[in-house]
PDB file of N, CA and C in Angstrom:
ATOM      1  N   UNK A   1      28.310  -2.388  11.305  1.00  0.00           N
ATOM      2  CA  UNK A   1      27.780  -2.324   9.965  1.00  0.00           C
ATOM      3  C   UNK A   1      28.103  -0.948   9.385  1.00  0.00           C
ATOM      4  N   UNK A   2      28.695  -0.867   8.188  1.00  0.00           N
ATOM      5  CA  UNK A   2      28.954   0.142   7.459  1.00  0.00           C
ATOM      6  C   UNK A   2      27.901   0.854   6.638  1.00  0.00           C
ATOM      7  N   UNK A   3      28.056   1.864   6.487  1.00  0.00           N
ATOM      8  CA  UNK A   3      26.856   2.893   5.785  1.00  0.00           C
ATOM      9  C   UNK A   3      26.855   2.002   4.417  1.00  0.00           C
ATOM     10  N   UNK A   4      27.778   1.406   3.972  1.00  0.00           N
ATOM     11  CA  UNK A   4      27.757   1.100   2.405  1.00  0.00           C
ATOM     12  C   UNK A   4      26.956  -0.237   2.437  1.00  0.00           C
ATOM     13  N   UNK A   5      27.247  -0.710   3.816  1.00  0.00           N
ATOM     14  CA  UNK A   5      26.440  -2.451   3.977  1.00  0.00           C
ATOM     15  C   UNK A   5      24.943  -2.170   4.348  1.00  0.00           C
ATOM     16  N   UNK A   6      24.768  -0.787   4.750  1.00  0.00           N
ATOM     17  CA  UNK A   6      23.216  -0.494   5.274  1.00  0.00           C
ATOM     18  C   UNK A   6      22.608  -0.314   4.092  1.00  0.00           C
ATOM     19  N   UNK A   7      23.057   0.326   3.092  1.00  0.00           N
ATOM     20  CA  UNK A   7      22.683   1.155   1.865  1.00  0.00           C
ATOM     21  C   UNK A   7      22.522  -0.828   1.214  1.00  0.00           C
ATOM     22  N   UNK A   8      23.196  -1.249   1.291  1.00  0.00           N
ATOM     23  CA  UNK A   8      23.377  -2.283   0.071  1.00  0.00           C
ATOM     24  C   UNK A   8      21.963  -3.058   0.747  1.00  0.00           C
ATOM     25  N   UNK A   9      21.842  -3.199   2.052  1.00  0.00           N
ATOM     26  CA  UNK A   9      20.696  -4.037   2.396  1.00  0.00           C
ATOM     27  C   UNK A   9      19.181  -3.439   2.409  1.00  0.00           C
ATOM     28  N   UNK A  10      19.445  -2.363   2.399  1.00  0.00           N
ATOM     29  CA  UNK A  10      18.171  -1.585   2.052  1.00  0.00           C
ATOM     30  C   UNK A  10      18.067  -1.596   0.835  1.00  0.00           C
ATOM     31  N   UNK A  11      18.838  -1.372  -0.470  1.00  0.00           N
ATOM     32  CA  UNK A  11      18.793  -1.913  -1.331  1.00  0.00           C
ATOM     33  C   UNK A  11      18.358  -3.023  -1.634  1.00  0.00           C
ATOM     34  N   UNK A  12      18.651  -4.201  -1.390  1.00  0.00           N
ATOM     35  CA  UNK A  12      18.063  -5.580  -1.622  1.00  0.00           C
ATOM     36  C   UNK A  12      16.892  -5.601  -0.652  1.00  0.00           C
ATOM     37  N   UNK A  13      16.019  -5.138   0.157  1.00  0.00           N
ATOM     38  CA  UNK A  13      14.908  -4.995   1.173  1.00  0.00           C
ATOM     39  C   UNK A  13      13.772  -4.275  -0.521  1.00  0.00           C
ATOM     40  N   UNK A  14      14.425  -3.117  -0.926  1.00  0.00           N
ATOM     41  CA  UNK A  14      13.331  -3.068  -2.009  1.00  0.00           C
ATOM     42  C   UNK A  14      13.095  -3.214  -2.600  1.00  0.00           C
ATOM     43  N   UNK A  15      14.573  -3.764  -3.352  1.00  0.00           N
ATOM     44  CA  UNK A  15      14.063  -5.379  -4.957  1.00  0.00           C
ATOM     45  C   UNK A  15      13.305  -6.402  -4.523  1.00  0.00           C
ATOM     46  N   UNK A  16      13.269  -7.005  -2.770  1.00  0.00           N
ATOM     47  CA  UNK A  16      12.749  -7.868  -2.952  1.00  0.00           C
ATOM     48  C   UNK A  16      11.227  -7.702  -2.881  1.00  0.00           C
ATOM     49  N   UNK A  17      10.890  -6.381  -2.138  1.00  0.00           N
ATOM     50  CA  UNK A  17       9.399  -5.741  -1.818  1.00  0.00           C
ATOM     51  C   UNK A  17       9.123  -5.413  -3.548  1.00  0.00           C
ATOM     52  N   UNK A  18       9.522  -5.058  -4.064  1.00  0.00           N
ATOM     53  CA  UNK A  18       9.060  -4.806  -5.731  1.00  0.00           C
ATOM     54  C   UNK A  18       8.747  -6.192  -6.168  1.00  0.00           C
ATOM     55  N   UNK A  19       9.861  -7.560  -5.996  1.00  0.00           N
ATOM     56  CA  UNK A  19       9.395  -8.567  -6.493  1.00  0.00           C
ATOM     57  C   UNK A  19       8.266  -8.991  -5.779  1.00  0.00           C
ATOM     58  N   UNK A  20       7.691  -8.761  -4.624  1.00  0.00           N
ATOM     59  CA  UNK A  20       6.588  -9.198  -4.129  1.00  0.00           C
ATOM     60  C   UNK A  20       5.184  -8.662  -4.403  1.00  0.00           C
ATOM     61  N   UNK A  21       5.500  -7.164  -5.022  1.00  0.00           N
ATOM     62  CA  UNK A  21       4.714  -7.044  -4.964  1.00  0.00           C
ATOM     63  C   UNK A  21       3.863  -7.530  -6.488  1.00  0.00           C
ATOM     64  N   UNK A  22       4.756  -7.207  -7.308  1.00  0.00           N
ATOM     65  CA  UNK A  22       5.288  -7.972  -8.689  1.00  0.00           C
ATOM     66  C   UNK A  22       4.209  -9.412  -8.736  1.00  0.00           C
ATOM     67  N   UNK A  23       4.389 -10.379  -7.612  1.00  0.00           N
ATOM     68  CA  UNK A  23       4.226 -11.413  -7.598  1.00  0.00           C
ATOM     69  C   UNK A  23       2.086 -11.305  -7.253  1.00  0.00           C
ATOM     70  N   UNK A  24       1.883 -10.293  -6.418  1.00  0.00           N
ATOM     71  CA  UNK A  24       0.793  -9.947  -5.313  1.00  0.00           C
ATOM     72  C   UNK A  24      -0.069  -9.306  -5.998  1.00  0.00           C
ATOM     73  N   UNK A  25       0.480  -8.180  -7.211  1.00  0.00           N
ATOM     74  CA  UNK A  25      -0.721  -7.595  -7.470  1.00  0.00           C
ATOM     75  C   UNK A  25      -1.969  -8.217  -8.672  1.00  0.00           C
ATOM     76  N   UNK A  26      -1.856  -8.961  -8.869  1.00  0.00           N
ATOM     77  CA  UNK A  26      -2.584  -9.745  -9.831  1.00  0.00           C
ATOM     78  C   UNK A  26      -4.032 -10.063  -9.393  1.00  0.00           C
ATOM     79  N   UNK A  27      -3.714 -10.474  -7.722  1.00  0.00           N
ATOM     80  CA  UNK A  27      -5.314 -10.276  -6.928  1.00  0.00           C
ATOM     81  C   UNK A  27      -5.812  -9.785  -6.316  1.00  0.00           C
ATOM     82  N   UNK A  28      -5.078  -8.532  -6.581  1.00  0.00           N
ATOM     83  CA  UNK A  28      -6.168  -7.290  -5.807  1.00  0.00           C
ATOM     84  C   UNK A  28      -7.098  -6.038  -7.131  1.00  0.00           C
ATOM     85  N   UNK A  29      -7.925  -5.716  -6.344  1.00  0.00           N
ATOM     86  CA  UNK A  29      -8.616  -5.093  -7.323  1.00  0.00           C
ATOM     87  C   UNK A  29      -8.710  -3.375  -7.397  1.00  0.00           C
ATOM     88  N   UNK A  30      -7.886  -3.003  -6.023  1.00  0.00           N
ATOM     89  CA  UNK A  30      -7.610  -1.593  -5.898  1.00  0.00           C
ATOM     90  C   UNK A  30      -6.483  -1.035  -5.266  1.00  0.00           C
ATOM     91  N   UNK A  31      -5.903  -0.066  -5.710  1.00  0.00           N
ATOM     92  CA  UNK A  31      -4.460   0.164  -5.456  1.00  0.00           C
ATOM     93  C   UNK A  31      -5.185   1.760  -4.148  1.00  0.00           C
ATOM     94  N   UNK A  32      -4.086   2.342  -3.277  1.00  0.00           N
ATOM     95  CA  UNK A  32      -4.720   3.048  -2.330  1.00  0.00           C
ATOM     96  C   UNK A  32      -3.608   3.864  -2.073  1.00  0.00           C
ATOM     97  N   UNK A  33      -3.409   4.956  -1.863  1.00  0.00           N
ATOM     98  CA  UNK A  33      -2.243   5.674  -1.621  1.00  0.00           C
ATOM     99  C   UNK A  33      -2.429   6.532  -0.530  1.00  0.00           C
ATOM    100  N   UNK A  34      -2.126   6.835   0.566  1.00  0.00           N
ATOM    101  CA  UNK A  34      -2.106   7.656   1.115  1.00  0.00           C
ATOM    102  C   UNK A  34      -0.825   8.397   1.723  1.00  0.00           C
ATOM    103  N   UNK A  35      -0.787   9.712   2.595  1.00  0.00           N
ATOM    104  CA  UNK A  35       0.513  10.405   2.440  1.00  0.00           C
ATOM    105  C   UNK A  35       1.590   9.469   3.196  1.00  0.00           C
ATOM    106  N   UNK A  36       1.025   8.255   3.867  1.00  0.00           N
ATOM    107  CA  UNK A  36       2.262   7.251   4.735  1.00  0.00           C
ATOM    108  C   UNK A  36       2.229   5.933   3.876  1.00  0.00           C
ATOM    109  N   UNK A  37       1.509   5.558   3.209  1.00  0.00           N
ATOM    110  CA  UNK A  37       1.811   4.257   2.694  1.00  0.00           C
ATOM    111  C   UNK A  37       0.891   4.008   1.524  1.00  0.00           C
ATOM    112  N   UNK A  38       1.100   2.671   0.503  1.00  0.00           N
ATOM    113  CA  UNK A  38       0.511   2.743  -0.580  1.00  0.00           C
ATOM    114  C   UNK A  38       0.247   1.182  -0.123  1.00  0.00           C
ATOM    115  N   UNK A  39      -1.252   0.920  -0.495  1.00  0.00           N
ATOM    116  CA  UNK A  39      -2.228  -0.456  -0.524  1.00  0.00           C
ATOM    117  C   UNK A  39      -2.289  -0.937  -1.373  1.00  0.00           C
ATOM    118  N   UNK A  40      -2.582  -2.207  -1.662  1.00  0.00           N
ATOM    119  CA  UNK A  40      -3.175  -2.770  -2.816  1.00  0.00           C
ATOM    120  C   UNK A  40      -4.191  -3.611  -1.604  1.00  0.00           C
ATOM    121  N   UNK A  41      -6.050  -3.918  -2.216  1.00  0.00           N
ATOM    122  CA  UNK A  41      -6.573  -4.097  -1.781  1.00  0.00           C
ATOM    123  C   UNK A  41      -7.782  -4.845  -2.265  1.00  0.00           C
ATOM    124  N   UNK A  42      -8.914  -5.386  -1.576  1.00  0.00           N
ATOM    125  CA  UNK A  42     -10.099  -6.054  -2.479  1.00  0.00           C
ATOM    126  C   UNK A  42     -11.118  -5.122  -2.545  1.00  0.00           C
ATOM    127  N   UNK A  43     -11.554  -4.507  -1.336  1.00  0.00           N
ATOM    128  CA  UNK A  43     -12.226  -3.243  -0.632  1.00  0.00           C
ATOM    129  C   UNK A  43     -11.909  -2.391  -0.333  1.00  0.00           C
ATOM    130  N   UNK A  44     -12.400  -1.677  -0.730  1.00  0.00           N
ATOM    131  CA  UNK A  44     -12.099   0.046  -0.089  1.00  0.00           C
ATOM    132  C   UNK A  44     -12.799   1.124   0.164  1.00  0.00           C
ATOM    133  N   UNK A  45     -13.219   1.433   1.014  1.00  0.00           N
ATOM    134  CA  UNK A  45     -14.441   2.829   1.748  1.00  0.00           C
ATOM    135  C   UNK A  45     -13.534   3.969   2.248  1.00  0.00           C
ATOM    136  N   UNK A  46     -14.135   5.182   1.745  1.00  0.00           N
ATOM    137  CA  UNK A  46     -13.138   6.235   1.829  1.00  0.00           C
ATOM    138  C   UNK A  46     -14.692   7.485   2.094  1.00  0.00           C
ATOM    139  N   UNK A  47     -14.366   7.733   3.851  1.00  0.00           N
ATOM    140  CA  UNK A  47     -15.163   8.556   4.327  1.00  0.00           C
ATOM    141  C   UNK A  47     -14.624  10.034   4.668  1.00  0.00           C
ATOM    142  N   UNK A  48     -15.755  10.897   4.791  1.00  0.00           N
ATOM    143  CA  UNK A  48     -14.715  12.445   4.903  1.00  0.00           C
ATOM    144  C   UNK A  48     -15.657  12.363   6.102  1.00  0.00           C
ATOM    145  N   UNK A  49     -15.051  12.677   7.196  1.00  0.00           N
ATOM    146  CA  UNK A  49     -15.900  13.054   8.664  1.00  0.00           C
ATOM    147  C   UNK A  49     -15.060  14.576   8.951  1.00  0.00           C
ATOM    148  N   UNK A  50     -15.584  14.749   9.980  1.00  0.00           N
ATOM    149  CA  UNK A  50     -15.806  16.263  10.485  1.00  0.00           C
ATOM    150  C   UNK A  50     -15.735  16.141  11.989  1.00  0.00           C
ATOM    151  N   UNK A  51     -14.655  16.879  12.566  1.00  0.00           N
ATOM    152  CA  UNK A  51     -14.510  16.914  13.970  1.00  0.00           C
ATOM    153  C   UNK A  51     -13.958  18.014  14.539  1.00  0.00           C
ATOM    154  N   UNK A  52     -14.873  18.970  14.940  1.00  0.00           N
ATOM    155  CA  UNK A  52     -14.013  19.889  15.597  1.00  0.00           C
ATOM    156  C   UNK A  52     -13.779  21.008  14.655  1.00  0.00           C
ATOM    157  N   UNK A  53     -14.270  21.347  13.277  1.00  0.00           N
ATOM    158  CA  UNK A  53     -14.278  22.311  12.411  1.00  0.00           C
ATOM    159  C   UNK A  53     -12.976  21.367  11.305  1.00  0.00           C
ATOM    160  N   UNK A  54     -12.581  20.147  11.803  1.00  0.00           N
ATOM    161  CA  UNK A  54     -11.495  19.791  11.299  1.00  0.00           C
ATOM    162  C   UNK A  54     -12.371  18.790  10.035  1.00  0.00           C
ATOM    163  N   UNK A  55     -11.634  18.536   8.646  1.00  0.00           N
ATOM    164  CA  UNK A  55     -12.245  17.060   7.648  1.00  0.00           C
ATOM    165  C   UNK A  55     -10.801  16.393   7.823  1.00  0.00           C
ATOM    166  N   UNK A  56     -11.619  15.001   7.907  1.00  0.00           N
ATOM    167  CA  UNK A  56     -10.330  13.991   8.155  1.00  0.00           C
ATOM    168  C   UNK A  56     -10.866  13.061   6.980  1.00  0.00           C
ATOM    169  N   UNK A  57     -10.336  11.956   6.476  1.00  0.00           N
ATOM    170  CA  UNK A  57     -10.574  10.712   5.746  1.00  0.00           C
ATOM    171  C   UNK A  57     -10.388   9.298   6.480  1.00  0.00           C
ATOM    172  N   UNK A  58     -11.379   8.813   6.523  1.00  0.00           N
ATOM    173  CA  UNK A  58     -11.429   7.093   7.305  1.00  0.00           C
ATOM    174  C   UNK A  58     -11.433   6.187   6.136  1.00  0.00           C
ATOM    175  N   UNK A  59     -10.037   5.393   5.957  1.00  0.00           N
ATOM    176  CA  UNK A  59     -10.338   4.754   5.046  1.00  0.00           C
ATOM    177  C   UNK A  59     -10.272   3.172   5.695  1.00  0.00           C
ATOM    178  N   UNK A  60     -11.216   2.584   5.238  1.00  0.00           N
ATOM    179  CA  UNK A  60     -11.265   0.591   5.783  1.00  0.00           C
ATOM    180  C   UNK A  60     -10.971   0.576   4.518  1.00  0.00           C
ATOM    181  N   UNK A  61      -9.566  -0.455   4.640  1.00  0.00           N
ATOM    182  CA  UNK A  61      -9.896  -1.886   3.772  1.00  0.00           C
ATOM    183  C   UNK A  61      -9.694  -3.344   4.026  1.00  0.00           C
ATOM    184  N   UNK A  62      -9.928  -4.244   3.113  1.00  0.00           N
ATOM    185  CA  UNK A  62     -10.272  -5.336   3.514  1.00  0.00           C
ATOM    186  C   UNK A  62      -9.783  -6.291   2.464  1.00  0.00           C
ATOM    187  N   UNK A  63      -8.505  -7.397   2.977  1.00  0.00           N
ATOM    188  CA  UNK A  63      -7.958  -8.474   2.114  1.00  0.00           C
ATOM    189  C   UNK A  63      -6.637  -7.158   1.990  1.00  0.00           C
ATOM    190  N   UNK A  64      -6.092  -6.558   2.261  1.00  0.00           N
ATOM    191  CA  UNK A  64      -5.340  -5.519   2.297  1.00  0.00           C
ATOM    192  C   UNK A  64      -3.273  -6.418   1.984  1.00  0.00           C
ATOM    193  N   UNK A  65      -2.511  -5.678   1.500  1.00  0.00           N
ATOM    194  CA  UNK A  65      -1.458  -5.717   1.290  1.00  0.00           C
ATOM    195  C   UNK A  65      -0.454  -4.497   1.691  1.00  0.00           C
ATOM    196  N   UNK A  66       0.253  -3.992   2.329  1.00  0.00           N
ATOM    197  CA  UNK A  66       1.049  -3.165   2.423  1.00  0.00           C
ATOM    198  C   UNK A  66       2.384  -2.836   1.873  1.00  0.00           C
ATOM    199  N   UNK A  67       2.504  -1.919   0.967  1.00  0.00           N
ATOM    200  CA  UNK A  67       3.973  -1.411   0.471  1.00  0.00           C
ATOM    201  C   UNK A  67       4.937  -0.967   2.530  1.00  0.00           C
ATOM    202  N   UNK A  68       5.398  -2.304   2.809  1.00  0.00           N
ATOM    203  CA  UNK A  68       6.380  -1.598   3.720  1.00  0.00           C
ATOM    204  C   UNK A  68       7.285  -2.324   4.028  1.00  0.00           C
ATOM    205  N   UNK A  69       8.638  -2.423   3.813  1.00  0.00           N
ATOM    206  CA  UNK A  69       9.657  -3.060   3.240  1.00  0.00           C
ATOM    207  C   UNK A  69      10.089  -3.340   5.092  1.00  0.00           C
ATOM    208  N   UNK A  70       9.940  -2.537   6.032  1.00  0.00           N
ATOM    209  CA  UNK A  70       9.908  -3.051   7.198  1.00  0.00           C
ATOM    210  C   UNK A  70       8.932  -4.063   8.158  1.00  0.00           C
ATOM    211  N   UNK A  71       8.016  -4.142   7.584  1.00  0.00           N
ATOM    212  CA  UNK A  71       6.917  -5.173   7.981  1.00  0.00           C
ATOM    213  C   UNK A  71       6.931  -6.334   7.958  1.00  0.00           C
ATOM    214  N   UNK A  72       7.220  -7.590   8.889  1.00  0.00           N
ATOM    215  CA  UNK A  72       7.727  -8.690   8.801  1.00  0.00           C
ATOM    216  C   UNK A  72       6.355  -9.090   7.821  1.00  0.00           C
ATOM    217  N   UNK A  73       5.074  -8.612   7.586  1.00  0.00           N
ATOM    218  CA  UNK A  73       3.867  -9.356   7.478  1.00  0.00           C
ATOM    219  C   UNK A  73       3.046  -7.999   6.816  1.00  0.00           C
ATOM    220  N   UNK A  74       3.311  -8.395   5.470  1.00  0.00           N
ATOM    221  CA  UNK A  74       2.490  -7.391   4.815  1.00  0.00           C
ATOM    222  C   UNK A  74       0.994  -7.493   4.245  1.00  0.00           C
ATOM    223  N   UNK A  75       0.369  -8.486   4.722  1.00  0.00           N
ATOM    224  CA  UNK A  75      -0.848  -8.967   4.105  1.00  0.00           C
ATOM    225  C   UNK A  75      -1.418  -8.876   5.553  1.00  0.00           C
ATOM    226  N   UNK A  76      -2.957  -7.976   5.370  1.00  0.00           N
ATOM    227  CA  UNK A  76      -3.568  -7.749   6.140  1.00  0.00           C
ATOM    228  C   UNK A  76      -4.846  -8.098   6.238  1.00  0.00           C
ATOM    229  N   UNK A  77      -6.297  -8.313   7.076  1.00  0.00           N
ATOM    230  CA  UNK A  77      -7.279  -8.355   6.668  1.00  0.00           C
ATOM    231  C   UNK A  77      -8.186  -7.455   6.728  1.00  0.00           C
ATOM    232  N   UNK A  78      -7.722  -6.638   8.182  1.00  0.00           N
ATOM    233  CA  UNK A  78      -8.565  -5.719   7.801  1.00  0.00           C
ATOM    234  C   UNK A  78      -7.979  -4.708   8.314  1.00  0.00           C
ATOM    235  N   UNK A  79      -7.818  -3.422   7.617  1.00  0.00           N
ATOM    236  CA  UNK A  79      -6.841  -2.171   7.897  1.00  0.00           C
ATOM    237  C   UNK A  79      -8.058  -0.540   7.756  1.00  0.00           C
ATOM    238  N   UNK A  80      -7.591  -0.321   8.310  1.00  0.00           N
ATOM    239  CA  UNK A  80      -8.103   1.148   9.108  1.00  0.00           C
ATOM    240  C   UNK A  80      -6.894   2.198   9.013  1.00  0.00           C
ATOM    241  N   UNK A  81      -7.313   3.568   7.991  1.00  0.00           N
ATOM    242  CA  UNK A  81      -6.552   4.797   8.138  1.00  0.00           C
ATOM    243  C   UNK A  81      -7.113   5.620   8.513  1.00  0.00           C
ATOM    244  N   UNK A  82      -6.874   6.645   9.145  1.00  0.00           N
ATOM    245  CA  UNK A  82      -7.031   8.115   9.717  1.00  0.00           C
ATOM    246  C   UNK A  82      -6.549   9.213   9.185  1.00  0.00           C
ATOM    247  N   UNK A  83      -6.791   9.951   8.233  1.00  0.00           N
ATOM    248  CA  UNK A  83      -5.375  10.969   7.517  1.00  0.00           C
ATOM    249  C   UNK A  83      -6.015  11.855   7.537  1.00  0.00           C
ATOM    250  N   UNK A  84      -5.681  13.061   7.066  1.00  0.00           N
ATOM    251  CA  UNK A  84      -5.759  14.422   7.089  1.00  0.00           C
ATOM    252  C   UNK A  84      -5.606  15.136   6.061  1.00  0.00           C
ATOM    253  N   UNK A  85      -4.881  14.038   5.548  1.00  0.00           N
ATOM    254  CA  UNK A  85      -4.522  14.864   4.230  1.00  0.00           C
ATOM    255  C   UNK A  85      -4.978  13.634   2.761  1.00  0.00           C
ATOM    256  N   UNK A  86      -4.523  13.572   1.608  1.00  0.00           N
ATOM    257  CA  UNK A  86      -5.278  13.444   0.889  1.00  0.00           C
ATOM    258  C   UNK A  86      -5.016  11.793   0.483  1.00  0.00           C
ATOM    259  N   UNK A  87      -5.995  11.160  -0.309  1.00  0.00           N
ATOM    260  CA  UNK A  87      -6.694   9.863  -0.362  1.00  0.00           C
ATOM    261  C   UNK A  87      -6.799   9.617  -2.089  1.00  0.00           C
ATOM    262  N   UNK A  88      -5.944   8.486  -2.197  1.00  0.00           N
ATOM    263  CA  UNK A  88      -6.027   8.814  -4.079  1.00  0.00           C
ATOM    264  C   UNK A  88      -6.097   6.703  -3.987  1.00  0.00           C
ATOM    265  N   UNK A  89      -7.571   6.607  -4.712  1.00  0.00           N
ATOM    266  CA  UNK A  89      -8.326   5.583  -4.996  1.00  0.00           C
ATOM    267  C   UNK A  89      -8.453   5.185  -6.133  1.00  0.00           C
ATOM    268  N   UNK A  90      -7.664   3.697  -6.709  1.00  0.00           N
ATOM    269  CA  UNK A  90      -7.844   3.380  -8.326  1.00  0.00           C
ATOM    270  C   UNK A  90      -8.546   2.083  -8.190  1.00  0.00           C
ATOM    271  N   UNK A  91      -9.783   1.698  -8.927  1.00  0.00           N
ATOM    272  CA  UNK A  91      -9.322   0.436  -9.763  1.00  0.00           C
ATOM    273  C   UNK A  91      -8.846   0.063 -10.155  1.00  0.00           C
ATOM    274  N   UNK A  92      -8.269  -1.244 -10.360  1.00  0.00           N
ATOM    275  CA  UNK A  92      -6.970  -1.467 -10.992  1.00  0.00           C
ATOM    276  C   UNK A  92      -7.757  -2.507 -12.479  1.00  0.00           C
ATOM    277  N   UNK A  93      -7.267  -2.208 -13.743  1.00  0.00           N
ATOM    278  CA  UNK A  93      -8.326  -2.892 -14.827  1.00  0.00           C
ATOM    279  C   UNK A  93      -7.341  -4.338 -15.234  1.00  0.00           C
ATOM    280  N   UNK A  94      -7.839  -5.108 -15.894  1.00  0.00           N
ATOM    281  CA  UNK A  94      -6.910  -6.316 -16.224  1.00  0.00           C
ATOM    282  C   UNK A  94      -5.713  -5.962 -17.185  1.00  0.00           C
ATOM    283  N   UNK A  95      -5.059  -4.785 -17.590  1.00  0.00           N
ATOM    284  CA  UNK A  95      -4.602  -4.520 -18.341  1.00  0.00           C
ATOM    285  C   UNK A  95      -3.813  -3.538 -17.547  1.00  0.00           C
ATOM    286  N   UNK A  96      -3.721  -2.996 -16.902  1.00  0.00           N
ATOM    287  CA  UNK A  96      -2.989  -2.302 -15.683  1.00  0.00           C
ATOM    288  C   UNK A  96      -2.001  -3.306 -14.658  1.00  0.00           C
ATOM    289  N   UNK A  97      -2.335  -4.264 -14.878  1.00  0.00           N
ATOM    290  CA  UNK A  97      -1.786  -5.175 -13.802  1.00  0.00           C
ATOM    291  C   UNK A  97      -0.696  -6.635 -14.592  1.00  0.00           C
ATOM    292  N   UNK A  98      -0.425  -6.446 -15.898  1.00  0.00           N
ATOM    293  CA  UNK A  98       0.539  -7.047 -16.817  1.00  0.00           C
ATOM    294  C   UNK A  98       1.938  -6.556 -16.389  1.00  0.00           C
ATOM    295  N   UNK A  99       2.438  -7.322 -15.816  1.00  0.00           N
ATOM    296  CA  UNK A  99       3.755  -6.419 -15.225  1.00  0.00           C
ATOM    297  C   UNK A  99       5.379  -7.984 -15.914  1.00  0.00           C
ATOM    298  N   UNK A 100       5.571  -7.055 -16.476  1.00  0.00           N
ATOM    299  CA  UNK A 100       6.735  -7.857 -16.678  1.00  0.00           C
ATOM    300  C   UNK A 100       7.323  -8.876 -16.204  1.00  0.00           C
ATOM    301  N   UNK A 101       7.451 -10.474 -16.589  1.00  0.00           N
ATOM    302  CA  UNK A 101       7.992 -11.641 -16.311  1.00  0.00           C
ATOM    303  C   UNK A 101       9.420 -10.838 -15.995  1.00  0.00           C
ATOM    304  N   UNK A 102      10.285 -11.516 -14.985  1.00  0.00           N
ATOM    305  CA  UNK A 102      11.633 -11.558 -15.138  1.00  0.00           C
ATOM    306  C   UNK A 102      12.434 -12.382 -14.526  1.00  0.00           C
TER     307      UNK A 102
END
């Protein structure tokens, strides 16, 4: 496989993850970002714990979706993060989530 055939299939790996998600986000009610991956979700709890002089963030969610174009199975039910670093939490409103027919 050639660099140009890797490039071209990774290419089509994230039109089709955009069209999915395209297709997905309509029933979730919160989008989730963290520094390894971005959620769309129904639930979401976002804890700051303390270990060791260290703050970490525990985030559960629940009915979960994953932005990861390598994941045979991006729909989850119930997902668990650990991070360290930072945690950015939206509602998503009915008017945020109009995404272009195509």
């Amino acid at each position: 496989m050639s660099a140009e055939d890797l490039e071209k299939y990774e290419t089509e790996m994230e039109l089709n993850l955009y069209r999915e998600y395209r297709d997905v986000v309509a029933i979730f009610k919160y989008v989730v970002e963290t520094d390894r991956r971005f959620y769309l979700c129904n639930q979401v709890d976002v804890k700051a714990r303390t270990e060791g002089g260290d703050v970490f963030f525990e985030v559960s969610m629940t009915d979960a979706w994953v932005w990861d174009m390598y994941r045979p199975a991006r729909f989850a039910k119930n997902v668990k993060v650990l991070t360290f670093k930072d945690v950015n939490v939206e509602e998503l409103a009915a008017a945020d989530i109009d995404l272009p027919k195509s």
